[in-house]
Protein backbone atom coordinates (compact mmCIF):
# COMPACT_ATOMS: atom_id res chain seq x y z
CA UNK A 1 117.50 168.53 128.66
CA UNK A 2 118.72 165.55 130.77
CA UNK A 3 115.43 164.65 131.25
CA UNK A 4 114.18 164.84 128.00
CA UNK A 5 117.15 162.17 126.56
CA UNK A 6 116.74 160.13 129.87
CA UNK A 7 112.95 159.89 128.92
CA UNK A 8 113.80 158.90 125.36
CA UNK A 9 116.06 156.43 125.89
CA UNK A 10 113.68 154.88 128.66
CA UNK A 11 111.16 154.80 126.09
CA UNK A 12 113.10 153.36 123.60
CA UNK A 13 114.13 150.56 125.94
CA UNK A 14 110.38 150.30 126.72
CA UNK A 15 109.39 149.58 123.15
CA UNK A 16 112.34 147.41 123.08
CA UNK A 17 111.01 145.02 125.48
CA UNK A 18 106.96 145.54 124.19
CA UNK A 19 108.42 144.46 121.15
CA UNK A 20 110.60 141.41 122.46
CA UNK A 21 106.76 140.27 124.11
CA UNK A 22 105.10 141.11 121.57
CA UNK A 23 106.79 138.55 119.12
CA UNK A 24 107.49 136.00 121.97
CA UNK A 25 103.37 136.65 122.20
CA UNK A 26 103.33 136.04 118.41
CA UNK A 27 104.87 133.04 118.47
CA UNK A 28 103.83 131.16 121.08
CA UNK A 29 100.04 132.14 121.56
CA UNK A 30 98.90 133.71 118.13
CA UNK A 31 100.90 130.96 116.13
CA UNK A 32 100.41 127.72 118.10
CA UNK A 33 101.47 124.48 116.16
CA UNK A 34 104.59 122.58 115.26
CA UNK A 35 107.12 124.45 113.30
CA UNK A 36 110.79 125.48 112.76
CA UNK A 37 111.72 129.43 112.82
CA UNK A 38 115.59 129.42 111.25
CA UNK A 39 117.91 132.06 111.92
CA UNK A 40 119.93 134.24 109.83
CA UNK A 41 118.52 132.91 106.15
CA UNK A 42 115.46 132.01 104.97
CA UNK A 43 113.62 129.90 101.92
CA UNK A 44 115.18 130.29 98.36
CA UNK A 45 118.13 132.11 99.61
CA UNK A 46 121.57 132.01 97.77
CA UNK A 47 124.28 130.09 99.36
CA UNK A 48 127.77 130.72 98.54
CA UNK A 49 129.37 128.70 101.10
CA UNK A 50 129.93 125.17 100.85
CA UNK A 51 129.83 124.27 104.82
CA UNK A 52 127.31 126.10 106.56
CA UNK A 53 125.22 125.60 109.66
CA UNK A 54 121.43 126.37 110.05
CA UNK A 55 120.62 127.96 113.25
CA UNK A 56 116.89 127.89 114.80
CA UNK A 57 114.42 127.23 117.27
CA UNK A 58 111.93 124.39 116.88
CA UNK A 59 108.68 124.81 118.71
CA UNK A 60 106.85 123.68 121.07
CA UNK A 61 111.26 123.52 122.56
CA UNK A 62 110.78 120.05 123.48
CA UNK A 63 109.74 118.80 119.86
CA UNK A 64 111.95 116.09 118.45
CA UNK A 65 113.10 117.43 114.90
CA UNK A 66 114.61 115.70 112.58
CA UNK A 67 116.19 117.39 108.70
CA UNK A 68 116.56 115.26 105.74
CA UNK A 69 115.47 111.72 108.13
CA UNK A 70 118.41 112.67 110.37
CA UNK A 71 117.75 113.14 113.61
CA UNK A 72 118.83 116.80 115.53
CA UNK A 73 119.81 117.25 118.81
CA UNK A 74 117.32 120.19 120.05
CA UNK A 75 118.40 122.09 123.37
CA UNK A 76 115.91 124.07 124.62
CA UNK A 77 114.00 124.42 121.49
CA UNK A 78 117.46 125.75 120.08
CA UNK A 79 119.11 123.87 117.24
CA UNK A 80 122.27 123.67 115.41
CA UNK A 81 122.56 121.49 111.88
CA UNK A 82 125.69 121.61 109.58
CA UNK A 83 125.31 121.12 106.08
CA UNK A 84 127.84 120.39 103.01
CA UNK A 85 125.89 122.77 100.02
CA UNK A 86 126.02 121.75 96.59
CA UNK A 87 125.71 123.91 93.79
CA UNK A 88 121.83 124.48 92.61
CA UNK A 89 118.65 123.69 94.51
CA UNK A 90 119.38 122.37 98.17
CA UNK A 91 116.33 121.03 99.33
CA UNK A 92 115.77 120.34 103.23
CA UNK A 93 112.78 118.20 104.32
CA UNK A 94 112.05 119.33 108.11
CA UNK A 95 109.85 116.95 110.65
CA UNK A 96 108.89 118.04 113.29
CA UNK A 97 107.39 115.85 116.66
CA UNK A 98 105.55 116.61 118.94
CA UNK A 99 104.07 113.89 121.38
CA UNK A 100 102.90 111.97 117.93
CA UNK A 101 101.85 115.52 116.60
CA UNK A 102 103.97 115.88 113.55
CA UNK A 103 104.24 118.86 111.41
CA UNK A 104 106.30 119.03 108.02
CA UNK A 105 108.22 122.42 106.30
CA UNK A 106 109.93 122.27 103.25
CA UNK A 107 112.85 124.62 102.20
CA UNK A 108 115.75 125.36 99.37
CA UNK A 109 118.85 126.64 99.31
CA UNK A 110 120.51 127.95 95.92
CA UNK A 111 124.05 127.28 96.47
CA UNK A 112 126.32 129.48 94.10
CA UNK A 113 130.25 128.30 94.54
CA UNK A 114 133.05 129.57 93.78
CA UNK A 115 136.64 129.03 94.19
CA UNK A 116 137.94 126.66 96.98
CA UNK A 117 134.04 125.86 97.72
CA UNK A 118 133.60 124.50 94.49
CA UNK A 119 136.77 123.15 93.60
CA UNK A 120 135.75 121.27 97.05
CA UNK A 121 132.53 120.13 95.41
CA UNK A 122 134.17 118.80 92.05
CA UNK A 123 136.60 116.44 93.99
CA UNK A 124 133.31 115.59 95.98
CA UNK A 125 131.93 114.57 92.82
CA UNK A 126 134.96 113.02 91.38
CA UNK A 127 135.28 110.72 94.37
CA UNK A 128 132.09 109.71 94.38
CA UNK A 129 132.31 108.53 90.94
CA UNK A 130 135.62 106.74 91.58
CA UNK A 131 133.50 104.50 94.45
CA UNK A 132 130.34 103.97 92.16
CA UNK A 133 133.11 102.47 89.58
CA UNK A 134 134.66 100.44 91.98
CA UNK A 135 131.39 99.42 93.01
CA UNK A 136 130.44 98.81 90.15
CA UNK A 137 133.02 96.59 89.12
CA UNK A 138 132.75 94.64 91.96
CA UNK A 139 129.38 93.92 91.38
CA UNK A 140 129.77 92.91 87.47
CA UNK A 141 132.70 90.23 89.54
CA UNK A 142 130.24 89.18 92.03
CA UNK A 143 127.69 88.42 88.88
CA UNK A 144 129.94 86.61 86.97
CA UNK A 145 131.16 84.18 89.73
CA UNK A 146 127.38 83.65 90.50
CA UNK A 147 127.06 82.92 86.83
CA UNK A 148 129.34 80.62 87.00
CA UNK A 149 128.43 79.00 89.84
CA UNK A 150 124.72 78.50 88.57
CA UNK A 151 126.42 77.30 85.08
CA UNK A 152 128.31 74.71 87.21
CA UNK A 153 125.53 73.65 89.20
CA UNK A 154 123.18 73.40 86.00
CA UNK A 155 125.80 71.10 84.60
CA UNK A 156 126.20 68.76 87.98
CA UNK A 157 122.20 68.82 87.81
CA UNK A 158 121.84 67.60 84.09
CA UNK A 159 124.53 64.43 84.87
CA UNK A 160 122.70 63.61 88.23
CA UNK A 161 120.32 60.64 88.66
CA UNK A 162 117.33 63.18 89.72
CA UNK A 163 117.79 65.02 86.42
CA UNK A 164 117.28 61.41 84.52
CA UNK A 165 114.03 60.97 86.86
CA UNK A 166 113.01 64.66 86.19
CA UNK A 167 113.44 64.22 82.57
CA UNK A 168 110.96 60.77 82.89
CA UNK A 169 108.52 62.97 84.99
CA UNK A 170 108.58 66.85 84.47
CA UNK A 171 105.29 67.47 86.29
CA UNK A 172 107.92 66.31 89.95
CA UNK A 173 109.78 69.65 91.18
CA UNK A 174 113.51 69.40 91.53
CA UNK A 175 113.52 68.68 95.23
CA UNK A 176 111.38 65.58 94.47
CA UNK A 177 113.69 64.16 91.89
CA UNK A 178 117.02 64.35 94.12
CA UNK A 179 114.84 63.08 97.05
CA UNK A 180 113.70 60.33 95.22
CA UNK A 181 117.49 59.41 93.65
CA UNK A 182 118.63 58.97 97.38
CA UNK A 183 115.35 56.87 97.68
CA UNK A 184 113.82 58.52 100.57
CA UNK A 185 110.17 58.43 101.09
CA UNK A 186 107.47 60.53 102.91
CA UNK A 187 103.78 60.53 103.38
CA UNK A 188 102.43 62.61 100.71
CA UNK A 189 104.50 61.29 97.51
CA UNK A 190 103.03 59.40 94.99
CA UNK A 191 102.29 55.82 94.44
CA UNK A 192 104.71 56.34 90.83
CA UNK A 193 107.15 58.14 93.13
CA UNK A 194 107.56 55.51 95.79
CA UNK A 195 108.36 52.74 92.65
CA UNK A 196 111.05 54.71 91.19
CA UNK A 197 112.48 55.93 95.06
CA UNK A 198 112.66 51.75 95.61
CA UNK A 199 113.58 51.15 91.57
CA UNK A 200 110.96 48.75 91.70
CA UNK A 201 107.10 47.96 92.04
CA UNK A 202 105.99 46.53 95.26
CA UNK A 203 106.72 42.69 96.25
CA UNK A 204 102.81 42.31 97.12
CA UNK A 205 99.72 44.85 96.65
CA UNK A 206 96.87 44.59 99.02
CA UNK A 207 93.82 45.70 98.28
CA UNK A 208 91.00 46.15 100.77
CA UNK A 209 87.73 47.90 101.29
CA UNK A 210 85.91 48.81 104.53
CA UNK A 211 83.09 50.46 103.03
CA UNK A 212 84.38 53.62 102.09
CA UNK A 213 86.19 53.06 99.26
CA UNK A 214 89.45 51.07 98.12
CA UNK A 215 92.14 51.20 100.07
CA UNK A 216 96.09 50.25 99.00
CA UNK A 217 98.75 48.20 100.73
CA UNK A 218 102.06 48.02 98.76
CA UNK A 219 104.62 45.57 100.61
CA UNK A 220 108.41 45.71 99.61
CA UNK A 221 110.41 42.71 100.62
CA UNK A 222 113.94 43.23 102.63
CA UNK A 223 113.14 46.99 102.80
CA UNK A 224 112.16 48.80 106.50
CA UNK A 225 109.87 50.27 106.46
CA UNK A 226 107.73 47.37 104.26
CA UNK A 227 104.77 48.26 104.15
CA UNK A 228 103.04 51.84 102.39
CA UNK A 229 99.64 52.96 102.65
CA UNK A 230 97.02 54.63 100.47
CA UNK A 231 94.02 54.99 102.52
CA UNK A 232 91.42 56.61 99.96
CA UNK A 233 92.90 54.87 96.85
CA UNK A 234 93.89 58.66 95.50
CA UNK A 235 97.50 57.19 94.23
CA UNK A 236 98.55 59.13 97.57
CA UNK A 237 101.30 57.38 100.67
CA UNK A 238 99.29 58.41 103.71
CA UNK A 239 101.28 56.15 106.13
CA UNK A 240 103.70 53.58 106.56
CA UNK A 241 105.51 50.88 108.46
């Protein structure tokens, strides 16, 4: 009789371990690729916990993984994540690395709350809405004082001397116009734009031609530098001195 339940148990053991190879076998031979196997729940379960902590092995065990672009710590293919639930569909977006062989799963959780869980959830909520308003608010401040600013600025542009110049010449952009009311210069500007930068027309204008074309000398007296250049009569300075 002994030997009968010693045989038994030996055989249940056996199957035991067949069984433990078996799936191991499964796994990592019949069902190669990247994926995630959790532990303890599965896809479209019903939560009713609001902190809880998936449990599972990622495999091949020394894939990166990463849940919801967050990066998880993986020990020996072994993983732990916690997780605030919230009540309705909980979805989790899984990644999974290997080498630059990546491999996506999908899941949801249903969370169903009640008592402290929820009442957890609802200040959640609450506070979050308290630091959109604030944020909120302080945005609406930050617009106005930028609205304000521009308003002030638009007025200090509209008494300037570049805003009289733009007014003469719309087709010159703004940075022209103040350039030109501190009566700078650069090769590039206009003929027009190098009278009103000096506030008047040149002292002597030299024209010459070399056989390609006119070419322009305006001279300024008492000014340095005197002398601008248009070298292919296009009403454009292309040097000076």
């Amino acid at each position: 009789m002994k030997k009968i339940i010693f045989g038994v148990i030996m055989a249940f053991v056996i199957y035991m371990i067949i069984d433990v190879i078996i799936d191991r076998f499964k796994k990592d031979i019949l069902f190669k690729g990247e994926r995630v196997e959790l532990v303890g729940i599965k896809n479209n379960d019903t939560v009713n916990k609001r902190d809880i902590i998936l449990k599972g092995e990622v495999f091949p065990n020394n894939a990166e993984l990463e849940i919801n672009n967050e990066k998880v710590i993986v020990r020996n293919g072994q993983f732990n994540y916690p997780f605030q639930i919230f009540s309705g569909d909980n979805h989790f977006y899984i990644k999974i690395n290997d080498g630059g062989n990546v491999s996506n799963q999908t899941m949801v959780l249903v969370g169903k709350l009640f008592g402290n869980d929820l009442l957890s959830e609802k200040k959640y909520y609450s506070n979050l809405d308290k630091t959109k308003k604030i944020e909120s608010e302080k945005e609406e401040r930050e617009k106005q004082i930028a609205e304000k600013g521009k308003e002030k600025e638009d007025r200090k542009w509209k008494m300037s001397k570049a805003y009289s110049i733009f007014k003469k010449h719309p087709n010159w952009s703004r940075e022209e116009c103040e350039a030109i009311a501190k009566g700078h210069y650069w090769i590039g500007m206009s003929y027009e734009m190098l009278k009103v930068s000096f506030g008047r027309k040149p002292s002597r204008i030299n024209p010459s031609n070399y056989g390609t074309g006119v070419n322009y000398q305006y001279c300024f007296e008492n000014i340095t530098p005197s002398c601008f250049y248009d070298n292919n009569g296009d009403g454009i300075i292309d040097a000076y001195n």
